[in-house]
Protein backbone atom coordinates (compact mmCIF):
# COMPACT_ATOMS: atom_id res chain seq x y z
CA UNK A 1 95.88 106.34 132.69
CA UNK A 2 99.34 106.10 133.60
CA UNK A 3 100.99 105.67 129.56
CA UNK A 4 98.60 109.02 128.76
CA UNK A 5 100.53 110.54 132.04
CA UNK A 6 103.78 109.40 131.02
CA UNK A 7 102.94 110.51 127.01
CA UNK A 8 102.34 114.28 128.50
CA UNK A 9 105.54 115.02 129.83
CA UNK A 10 106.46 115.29 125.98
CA UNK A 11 107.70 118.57 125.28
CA UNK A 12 105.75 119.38 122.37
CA UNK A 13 107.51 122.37 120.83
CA UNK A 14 110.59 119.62 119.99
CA UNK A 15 108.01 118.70 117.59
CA UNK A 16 106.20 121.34 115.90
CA UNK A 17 105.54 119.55 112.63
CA UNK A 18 103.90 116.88 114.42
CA UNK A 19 100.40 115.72 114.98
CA UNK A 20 99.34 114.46 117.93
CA UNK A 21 96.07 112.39 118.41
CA UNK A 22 94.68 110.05 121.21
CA UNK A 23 91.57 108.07 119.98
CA UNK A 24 89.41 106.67 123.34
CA UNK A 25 88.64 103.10 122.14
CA UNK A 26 85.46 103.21 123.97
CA UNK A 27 84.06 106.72 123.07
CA UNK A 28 85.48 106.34 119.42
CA UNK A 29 84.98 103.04 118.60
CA UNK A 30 84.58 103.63 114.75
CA UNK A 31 87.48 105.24 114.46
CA UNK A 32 89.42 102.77 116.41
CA UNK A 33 87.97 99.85 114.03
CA UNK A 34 88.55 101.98 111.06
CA UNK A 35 92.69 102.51 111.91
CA UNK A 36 92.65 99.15 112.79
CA UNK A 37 91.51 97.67 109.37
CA UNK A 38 92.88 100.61 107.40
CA UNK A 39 96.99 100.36 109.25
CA UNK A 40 96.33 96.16 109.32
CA UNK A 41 97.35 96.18 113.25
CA UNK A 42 95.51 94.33 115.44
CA UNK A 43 93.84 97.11 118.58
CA UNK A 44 95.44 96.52 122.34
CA UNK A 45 95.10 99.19 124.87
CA UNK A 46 96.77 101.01 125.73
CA UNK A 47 99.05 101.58 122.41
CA UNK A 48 100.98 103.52 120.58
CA UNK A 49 101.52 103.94 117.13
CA UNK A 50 103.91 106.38 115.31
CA UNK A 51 103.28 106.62 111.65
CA UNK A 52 105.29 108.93 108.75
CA UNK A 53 103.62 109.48 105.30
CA UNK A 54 101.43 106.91 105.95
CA UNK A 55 103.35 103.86 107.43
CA UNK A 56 104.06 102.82 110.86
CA UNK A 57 107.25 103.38 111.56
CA UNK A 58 106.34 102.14 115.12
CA UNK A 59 104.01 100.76 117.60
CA UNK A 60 104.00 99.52 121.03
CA UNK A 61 101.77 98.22 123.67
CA UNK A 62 101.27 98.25 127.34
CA UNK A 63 104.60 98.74 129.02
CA UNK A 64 106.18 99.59 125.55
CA UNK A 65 103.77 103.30 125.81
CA UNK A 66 106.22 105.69 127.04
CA UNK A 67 107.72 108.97 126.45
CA UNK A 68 111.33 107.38 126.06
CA UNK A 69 109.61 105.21 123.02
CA UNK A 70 107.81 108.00 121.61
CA UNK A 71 110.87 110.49 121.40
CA UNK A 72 113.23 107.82 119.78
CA UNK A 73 110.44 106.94 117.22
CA UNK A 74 109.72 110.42 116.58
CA UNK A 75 114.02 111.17 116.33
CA UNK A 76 114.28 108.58 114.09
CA UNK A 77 111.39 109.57 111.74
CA UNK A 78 112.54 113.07 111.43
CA UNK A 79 116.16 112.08 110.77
């Protein structure tokens, strides 16, 4: 629970272009499996992953699942 707390801080109107989605590895298993095999990234939880016209431009685990690394990922996607 604490990365999703530290995620929400994000002010979301810096990034209005921007889709945001959390997938609950237990309650959406499939879909979980499915971005797995379909981005070739093995699952850990909790983690991050920041993708731009479909590539990860980067992902993160555990400690790694912060606002900070969100907002720098997101900067440097967006140019």
């Amino acid at each position: 629970f604490f990365a999703k707390r530290n995620l929400e801080i994000i002010e979301k109107d810096a990034f209005e272009n921007v889709d945001f989605y959390l997938i609950d590895v237990i309650q959406g298993r499939i879909v979980s499996r499915y971005l797995s095999d379909k981005i070739g990234l093995r699952h850990e939880s909790p983690q991050l992953l920041v993708l731009h016209e479909g590539r990860i431009i980067w992902h993160g685990s555990h400690h790694q699942v912060n606002a900070d690394n969100l907002k720098s990922a997101m900067y440097q996607a967006l140019g």
